[in-house]
N, C-alpha and C. Protein backbone atom coordinates (compact mmCIF):
# COMPACT_ATOMS: atom_id res chain seq x y z
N UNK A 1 0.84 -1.18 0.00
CA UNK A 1 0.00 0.00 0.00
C UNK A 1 0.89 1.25 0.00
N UNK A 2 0.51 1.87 -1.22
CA UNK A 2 1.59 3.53 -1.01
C UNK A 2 0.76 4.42 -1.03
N UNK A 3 1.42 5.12 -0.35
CA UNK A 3 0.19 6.88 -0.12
C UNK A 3 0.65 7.35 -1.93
N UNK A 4 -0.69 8.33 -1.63
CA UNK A 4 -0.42 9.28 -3.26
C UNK A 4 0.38 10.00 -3.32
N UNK A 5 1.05 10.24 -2.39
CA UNK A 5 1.87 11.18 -2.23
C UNK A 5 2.72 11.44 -0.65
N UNK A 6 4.37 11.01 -0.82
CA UNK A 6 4.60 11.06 0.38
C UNK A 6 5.77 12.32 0.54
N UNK A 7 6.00 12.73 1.32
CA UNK A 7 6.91 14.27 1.65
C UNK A 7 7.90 14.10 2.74
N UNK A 8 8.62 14.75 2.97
CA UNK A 8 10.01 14.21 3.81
C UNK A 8 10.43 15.96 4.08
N UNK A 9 11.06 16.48 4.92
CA UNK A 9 11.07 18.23 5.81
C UNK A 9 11.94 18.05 6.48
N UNK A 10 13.06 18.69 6.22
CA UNK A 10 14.39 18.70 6.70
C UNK A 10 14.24 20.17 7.06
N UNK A 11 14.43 20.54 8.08
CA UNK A 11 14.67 21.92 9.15
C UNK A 11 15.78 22.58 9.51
N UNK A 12 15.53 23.79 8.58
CA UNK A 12 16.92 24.83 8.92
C UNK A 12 17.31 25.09 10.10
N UNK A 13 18.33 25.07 10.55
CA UNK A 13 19.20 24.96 11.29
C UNK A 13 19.26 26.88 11.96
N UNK A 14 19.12 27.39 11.32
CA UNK A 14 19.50 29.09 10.96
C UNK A 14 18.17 29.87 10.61
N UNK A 15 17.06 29.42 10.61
CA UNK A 15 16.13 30.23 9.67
C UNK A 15 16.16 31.84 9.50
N UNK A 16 16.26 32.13 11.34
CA UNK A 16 16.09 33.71 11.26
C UNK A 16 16.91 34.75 10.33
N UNK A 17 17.97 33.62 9.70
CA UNK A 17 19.13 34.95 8.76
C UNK A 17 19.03 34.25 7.36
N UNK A 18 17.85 33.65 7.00
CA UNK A 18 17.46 33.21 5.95
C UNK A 18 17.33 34.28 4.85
N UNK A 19 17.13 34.41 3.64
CA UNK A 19 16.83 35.66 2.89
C UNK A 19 15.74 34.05 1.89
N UNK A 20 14.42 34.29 1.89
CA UNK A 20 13.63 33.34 1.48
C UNK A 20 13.94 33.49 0.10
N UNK A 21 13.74 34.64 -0.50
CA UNK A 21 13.62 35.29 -1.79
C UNK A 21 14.82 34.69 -2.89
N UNK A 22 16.21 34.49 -2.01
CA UNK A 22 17.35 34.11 -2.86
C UNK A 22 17.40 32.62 -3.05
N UNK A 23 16.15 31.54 -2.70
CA UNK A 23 15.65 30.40 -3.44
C UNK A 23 15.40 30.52 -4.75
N UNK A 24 14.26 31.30 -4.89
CA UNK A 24 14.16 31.50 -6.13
C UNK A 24 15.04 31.87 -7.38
N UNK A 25 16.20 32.71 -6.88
CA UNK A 25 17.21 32.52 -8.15
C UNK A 25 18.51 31.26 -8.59
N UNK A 26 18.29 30.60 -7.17
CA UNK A 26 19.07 29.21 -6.94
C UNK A 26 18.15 28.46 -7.63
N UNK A 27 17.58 27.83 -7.53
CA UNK A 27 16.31 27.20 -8.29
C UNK A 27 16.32 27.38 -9.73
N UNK A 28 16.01 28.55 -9.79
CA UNK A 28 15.85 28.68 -11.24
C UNK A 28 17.11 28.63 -11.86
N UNK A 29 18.70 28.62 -11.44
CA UNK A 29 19.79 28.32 -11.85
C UNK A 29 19.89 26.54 -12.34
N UNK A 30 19.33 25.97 -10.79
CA UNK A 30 19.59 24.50 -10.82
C UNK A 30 18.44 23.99 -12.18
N UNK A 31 17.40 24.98 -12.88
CA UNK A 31 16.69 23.92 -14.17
C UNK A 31 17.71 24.28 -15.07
N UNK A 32 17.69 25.95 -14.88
CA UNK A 32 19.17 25.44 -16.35
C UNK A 32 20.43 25.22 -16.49
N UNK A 33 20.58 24.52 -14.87
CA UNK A 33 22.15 24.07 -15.24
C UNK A 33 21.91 22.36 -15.28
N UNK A 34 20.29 21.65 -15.04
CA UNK A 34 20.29 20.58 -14.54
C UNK A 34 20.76 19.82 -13.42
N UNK A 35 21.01 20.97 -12.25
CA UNK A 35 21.67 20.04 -11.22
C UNK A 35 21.02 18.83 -10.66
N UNK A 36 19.66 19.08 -10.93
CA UNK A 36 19.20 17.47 -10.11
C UNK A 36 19.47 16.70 -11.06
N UNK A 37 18.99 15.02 -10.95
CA UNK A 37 19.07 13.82 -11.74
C UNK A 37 17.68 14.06 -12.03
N UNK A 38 16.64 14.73 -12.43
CA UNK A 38 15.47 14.35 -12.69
C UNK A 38 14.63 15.45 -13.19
N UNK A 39 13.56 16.07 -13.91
CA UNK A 39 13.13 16.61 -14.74
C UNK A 39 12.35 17.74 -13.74
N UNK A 40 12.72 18.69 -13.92
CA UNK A 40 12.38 20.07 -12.99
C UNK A 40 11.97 20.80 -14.01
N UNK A 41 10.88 21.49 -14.05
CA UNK A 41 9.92 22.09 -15.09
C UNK A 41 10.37 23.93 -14.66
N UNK A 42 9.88 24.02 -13.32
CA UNK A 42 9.46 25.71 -12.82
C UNK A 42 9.58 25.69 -11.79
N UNK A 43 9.63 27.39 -11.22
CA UNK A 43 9.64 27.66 -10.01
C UNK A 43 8.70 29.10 -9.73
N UNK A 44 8.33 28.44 -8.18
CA UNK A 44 6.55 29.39 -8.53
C UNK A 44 6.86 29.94 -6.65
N UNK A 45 6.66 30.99 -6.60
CA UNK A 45 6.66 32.39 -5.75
C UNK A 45 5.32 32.30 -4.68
N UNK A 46 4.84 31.37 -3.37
CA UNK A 46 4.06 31.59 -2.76
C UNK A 46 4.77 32.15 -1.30
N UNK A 47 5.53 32.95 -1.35
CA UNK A 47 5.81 33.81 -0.11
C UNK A 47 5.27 34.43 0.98
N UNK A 48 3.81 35.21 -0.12
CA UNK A 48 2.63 35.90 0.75
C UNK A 48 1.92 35.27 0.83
N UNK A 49 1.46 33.81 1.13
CA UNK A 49 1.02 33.01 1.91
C UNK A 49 1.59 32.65 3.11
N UNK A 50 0.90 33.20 4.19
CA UNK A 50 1.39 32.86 5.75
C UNK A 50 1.79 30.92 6.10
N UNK A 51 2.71 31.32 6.47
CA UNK A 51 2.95 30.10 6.86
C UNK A 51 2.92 29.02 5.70
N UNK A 52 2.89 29.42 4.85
CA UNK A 52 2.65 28.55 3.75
C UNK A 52 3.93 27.70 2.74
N UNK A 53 3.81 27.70 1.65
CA UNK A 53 4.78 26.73 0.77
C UNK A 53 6.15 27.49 0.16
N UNK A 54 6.25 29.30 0.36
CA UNK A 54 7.37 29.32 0.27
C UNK A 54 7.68 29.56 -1.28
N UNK A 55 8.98 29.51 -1.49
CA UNK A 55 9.58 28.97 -2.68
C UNK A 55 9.24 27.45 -3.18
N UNK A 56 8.93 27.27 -4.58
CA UNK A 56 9.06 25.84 -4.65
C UNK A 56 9.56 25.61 -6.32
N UNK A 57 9.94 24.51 -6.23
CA UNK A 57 11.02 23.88 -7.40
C UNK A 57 9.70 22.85 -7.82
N UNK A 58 9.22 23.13 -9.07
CA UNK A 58 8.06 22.36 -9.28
C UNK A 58 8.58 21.51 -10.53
N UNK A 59 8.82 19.63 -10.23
CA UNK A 59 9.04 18.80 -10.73
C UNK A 59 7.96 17.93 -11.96
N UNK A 60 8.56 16.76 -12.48
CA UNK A 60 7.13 15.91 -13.15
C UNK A 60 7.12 15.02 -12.14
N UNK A 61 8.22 14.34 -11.51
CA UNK A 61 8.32 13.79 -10.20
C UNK A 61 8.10 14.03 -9.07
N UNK A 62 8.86 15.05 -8.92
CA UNK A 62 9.22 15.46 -7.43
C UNK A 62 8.75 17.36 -7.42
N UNK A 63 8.38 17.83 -5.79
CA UNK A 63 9.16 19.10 -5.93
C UNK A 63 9.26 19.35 -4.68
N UNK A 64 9.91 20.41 -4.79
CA UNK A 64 10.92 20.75 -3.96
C UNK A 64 10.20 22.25 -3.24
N UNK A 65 9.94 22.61 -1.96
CA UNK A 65 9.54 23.27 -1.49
C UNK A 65 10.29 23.94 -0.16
N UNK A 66 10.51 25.31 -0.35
CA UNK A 66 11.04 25.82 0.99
C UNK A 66 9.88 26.36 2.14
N UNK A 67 9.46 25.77 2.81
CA UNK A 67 8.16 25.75 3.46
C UNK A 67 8.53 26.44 4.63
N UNK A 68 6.98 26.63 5.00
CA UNK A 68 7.50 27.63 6.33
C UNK A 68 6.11 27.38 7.56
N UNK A 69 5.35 26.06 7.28
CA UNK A 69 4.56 25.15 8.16
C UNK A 69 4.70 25.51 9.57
N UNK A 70 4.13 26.13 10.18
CA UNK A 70 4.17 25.80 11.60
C UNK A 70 4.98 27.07 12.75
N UNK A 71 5.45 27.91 11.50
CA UNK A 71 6.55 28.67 11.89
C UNK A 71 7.74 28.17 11.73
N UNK A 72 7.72 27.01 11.42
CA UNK A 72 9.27 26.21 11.13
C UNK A 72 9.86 26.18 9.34
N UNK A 73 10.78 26.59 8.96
CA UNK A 73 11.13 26.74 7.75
C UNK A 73 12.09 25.73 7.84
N UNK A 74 12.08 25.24 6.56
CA UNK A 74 13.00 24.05 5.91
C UNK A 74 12.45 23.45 4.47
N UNK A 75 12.93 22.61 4.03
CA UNK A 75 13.18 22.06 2.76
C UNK A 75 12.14 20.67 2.85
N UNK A 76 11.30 21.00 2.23
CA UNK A 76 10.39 20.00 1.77
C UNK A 76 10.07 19.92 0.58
N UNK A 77 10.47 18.19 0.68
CA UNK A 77 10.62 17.34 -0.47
C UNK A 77 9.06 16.62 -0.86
N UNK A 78 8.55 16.32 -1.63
CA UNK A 78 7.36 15.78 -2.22
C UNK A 78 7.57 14.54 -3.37
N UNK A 79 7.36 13.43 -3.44
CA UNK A 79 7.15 12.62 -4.00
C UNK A 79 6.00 12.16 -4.31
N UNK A 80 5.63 12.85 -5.84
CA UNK A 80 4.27 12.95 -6.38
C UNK A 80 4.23 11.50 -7.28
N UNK A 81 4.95 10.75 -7.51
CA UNK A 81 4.76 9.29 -8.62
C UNK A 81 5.15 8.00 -7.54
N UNK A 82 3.70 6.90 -8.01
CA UNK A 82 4.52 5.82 -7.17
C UNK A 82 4.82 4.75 -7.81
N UNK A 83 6.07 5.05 -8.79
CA UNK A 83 7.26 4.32 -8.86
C UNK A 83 8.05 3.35 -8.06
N UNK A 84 7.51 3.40 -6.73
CA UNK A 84 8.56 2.37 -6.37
C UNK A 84 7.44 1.20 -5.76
N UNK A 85 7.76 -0.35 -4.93
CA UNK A 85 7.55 -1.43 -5.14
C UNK A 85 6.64 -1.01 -3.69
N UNK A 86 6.86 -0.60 -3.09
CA UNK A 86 6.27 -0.74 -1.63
C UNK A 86 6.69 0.98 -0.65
N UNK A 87 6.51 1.03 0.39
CA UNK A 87 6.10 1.91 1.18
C UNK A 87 7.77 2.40 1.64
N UNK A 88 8.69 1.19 2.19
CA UNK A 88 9.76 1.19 2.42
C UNK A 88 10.73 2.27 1.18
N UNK A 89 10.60 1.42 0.21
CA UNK A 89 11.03 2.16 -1.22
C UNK A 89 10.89 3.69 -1.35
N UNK A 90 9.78 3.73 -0.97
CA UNK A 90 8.90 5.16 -1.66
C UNK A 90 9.82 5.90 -0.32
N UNK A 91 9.70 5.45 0.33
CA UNK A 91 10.35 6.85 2.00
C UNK A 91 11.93 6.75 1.56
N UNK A 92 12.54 5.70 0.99
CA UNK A 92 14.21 5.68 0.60
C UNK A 92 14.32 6.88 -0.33
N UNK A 93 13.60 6.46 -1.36
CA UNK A 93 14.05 7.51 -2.49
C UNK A 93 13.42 9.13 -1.80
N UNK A 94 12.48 9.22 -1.27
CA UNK A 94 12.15 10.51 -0.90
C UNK A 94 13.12 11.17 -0.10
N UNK A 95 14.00 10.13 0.89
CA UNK A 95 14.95 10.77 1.75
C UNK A 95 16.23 10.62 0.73
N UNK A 96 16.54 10.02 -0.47
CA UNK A 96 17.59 10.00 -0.90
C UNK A 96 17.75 11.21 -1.73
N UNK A 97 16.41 11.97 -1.92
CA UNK A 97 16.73 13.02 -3.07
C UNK A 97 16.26 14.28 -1.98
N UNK A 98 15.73 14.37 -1.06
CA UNK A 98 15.38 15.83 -0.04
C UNK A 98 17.06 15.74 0.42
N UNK A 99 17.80 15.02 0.83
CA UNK A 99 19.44 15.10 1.63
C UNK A 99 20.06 15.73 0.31
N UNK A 100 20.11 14.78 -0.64
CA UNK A 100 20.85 15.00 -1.66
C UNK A 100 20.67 17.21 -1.87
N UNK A 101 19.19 17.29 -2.20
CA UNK A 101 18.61 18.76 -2.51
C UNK A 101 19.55 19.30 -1.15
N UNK A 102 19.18 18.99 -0.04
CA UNK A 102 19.14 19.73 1.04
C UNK A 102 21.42 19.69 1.13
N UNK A 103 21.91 18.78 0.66
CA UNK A 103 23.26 19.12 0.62
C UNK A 103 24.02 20.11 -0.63
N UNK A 104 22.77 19.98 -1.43
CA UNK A 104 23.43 21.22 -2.54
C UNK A 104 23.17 22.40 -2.27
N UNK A 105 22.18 22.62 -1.55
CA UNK A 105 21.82 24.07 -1.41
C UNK A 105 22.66 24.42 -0.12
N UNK A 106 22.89 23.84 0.99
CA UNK A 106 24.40 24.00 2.13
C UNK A 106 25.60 24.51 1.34
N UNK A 107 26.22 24.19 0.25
CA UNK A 107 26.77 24.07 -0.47
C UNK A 107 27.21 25.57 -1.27
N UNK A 108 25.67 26.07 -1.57
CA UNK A 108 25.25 27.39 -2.49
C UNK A 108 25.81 28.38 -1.60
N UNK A 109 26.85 28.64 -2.93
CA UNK A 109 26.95 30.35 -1.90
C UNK A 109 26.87 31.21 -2.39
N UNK A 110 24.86 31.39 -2.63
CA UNK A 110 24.12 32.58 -2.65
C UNK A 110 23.62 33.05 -1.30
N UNK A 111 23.59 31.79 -0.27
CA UNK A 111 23.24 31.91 0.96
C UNK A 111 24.37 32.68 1.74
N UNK A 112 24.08 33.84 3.06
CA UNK A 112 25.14 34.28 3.37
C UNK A 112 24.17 34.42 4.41
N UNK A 113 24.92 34.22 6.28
CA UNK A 113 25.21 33.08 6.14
C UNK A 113 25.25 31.46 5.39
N UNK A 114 25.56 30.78 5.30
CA UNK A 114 25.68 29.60 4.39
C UNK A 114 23.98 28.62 5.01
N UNK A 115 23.59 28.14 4.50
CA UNK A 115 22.23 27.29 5.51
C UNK A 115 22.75 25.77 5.26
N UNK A 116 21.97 25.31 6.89
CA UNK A 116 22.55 24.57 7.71
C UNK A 116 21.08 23.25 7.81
N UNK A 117 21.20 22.37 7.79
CA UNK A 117 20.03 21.63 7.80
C UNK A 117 19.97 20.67 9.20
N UNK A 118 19.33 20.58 9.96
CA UNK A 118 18.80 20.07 11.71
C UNK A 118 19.26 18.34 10.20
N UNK A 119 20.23 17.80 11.25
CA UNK A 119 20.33 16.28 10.88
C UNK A 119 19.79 15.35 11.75
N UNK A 120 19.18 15.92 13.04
CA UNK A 120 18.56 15.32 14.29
C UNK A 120 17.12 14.94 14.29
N UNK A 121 16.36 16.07 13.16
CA UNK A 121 14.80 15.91 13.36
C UNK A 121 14.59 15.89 12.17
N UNK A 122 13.47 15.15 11.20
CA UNK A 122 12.61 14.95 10.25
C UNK A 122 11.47 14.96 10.48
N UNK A 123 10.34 15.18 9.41
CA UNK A 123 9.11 14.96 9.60
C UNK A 123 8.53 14.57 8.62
N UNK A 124 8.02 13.80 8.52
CA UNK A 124 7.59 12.39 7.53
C UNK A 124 5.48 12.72 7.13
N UNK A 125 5.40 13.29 6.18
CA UNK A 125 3.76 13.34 5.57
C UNK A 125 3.38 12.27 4.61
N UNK A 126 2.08 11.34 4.84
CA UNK A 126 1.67 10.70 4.23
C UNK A 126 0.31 11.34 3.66
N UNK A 127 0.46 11.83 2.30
CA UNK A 127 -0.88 12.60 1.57
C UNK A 127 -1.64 11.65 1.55
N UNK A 128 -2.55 10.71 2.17
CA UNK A 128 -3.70 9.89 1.56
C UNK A 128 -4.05 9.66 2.68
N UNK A 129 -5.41 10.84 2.26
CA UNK A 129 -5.81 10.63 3.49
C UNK A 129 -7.22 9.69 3.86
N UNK A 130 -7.30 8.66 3.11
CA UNK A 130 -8.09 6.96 2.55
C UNK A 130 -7.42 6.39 2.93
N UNK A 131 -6.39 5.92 2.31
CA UNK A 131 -5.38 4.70 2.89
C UNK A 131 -4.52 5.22 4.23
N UNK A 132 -4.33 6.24 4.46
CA UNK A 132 -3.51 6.78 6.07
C UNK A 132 -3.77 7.55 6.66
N UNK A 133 -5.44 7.65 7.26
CA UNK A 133 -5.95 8.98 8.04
C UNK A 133 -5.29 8.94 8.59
N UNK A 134 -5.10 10.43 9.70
CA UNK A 134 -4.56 10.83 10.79
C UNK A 134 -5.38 10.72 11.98
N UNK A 135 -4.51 8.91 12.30
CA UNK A 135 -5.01 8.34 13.54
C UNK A 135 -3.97 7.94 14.11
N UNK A 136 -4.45 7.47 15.37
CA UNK A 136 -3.05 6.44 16.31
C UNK A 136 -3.04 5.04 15.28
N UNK A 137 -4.07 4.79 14.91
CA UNK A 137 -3.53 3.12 13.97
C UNK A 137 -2.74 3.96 12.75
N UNK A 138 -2.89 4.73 12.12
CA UNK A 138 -1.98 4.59 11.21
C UNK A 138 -0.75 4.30 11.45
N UNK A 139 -0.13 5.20 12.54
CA UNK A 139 0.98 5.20 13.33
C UNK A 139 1.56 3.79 13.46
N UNK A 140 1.03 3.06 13.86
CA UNK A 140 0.98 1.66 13.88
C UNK A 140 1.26 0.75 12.87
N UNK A 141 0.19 1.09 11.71
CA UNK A 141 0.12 0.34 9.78
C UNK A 141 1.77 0.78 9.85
N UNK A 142 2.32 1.99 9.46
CA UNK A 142 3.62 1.73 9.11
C UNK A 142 5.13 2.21 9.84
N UNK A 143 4.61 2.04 10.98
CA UNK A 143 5.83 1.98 12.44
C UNK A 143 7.05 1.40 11.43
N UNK A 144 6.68 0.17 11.21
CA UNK A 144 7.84 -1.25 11.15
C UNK A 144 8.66 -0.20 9.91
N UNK A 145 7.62 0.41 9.21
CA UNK A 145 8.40 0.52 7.42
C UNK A 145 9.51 1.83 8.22
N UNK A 146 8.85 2.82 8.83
CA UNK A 146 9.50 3.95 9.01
C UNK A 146 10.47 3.37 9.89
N UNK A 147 10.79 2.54 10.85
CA UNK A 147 11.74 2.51 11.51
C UNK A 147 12.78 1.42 10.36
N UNK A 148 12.40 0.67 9.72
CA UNK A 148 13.80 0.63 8.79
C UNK A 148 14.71 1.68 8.16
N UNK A 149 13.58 2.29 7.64
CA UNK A 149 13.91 3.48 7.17
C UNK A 149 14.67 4.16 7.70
N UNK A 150 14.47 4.34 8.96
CA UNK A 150 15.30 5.53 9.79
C UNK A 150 16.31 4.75 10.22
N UNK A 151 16.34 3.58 10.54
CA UNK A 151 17.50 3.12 11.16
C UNK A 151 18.65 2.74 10.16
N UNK A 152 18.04 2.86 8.64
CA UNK A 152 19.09 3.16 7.42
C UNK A 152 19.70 4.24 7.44
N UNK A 153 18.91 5.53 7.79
CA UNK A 153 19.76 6.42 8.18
C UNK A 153 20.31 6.61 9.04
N UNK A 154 20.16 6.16 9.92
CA UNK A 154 20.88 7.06 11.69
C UNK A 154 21.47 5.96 12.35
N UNK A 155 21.04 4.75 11.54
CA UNK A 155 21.99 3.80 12.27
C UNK A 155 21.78 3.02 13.40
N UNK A 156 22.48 2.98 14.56
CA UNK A 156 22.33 2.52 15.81
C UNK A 156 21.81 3.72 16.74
N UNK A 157 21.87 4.60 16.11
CA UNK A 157 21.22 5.89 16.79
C UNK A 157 19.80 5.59 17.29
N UNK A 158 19.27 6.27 18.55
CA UNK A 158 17.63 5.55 19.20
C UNK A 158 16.81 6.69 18.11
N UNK A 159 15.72 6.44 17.54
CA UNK A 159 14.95 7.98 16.84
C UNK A 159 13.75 7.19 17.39
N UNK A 160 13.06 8.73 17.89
CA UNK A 160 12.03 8.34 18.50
C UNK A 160 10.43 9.07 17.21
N UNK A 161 9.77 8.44 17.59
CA UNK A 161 9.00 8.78 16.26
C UNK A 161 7.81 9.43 17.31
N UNK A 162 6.77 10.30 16.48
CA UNK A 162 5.81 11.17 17.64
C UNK A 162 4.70 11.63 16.64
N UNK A 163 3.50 11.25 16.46
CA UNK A 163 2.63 11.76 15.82
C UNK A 163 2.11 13.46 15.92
N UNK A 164 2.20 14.06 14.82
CA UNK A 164 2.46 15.98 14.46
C UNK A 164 1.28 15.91 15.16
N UNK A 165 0.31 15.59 14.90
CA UNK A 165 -1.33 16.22 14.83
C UNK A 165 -1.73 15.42 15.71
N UNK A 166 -3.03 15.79 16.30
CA UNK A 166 -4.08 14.65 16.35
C UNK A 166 -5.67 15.21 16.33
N UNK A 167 -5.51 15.98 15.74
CA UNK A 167 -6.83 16.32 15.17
C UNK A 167 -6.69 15.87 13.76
N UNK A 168 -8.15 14.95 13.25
CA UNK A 168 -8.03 13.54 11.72
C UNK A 168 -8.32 14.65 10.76
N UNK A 169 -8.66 15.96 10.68
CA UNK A 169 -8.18 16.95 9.69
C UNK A 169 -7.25 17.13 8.87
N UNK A 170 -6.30 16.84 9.87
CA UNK A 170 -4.75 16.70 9.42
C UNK A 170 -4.49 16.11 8.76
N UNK A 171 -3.18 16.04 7.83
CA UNK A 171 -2.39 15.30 7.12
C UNK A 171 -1.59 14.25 7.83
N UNK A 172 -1.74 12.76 7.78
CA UNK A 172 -0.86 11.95 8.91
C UNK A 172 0.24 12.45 8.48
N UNK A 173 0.91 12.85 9.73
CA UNK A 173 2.76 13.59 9.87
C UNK A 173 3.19 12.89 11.31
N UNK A 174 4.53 12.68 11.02
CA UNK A 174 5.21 11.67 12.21
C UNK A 174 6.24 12.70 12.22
N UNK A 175 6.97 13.21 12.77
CA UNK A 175 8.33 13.93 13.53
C UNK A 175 9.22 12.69 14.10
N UNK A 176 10.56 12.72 13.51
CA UNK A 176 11.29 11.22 13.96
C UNK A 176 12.39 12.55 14.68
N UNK A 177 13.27 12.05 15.83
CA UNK A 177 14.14 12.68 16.04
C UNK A 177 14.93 12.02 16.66
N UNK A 178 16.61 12.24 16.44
CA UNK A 178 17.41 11.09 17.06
C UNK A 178 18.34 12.10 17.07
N UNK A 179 19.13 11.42 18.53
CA UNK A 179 19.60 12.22 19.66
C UNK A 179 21.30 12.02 18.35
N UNK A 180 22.29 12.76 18.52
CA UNK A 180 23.47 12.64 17.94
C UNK A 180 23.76 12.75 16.94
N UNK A 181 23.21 13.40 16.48
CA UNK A 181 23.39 13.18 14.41
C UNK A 181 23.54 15.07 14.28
N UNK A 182 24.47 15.36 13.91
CA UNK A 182 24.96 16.60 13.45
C UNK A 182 24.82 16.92 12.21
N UNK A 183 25.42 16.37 11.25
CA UNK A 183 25.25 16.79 9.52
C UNK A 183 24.58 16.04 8.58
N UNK A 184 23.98 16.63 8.19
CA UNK A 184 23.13 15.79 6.61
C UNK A 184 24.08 15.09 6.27
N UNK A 185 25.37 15.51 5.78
CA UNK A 185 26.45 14.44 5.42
C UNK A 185 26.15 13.35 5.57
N UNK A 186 26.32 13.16 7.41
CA UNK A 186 26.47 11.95 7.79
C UNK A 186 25.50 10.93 7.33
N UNK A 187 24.31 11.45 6.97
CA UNK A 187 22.99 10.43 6.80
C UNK A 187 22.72 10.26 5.68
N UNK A 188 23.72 11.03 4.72
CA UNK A 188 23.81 10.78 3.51
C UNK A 188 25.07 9.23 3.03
N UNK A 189 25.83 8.82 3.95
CA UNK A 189 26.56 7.85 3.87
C UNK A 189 26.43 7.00 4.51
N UNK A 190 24.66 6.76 4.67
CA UNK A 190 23.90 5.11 5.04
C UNK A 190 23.69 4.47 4.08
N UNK A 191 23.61 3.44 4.23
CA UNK A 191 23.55 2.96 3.16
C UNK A 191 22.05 2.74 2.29
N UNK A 192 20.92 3.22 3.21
CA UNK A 192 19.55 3.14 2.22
C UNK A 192 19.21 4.32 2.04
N UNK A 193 20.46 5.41 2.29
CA UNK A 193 20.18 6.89 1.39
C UNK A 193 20.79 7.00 0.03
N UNK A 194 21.72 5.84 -0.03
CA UNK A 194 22.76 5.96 -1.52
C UNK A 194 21.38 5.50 -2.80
């Protein structure tokens, strides 16, 4: 069973000396230089939406969103095709290409300060909201998948997983966070992020 759509939110480290606006010319660099592996169409300007989606890198696959949910800004990834075999799959590749995004833009130095991505906390959205209301059983349906998952990344590290919401309005969202993990780097050289 795969959601229609699953999303992965990696959290700036720095937000308050963010400049939101200088996404948009990074972005629009990375379609015409091709920096991703995968087909990036546009990039679309929802800023003056409170709390809302930000900058976003709009894919045929994927896109890429600098979000600002909750008061919390960071890099959210979207995986709109389900291409892959199972649930496990679908959360690999979503975390293999939000790290990957989220280490090129660390990288960019349009950012000044440079931005820094929280390697400690994630937050995991399952769009379907048929097959994965936002309940305590969902939490449950795919515990087992997300903790492979995470323990591909972080290792022997403990990550404790915590349901976002609990009003069934919501979008099911899990917050994983594990104590010791400093750099995207590092969770980029597990082996079910390669």
């Amino acid at each position: 069973m795969l959601p229609f759509r699953t999303q992965v939110k990696l959290f700036l480290d720095n937000p308050a000396s963010i400049d939101v606006g200088v996404f948009s010319g990074v972005f629009q660099r990375w379609i015409q230089d091709n920096v991703l592996d995968e087909l990036i169409i546009d990039v679309a300007d929802y800023r003056h939406v409170f709390e809302g989606p930000g900058i976003v890198l709009i894919g045929h696959a994927s896109d890429y969103f600098i979000e600002n949910r909750d008061g919390r800004l960071g890099l959210l990834y979207t995986r709109k095709r389900q291409t892959d075999a199972n649930l496990q799959n679908q959360l690999q590749t979503a975390f293999r290409l939000a790290l990957t995004a989220a280490e090129l833009l660390q990288a960019e130095s349009a950012f000044e300060p440079r931005l820094k991505f929280r390697a400690d906390e994630v937050e995991i959205r399952l769009l379907d909201r048929l097959q994965f209301p936002n309940q305590p059983e969902t939490l449950e349906l795919v515990k087992d998948d997300l903790n492979a998952v995470l323990t591909g990344l972080y290792g022997d590290k403990t990550v404790n997983l915590t349901a976002a919401y609990a009003d069934p309005r919501y979008v099911f969202t899990v917050h994983a966070h594990a104590e010791g993990v400093t750099a995207i780097s590092d969770l980029l050289l597990q082996p079910s992020a390669e």
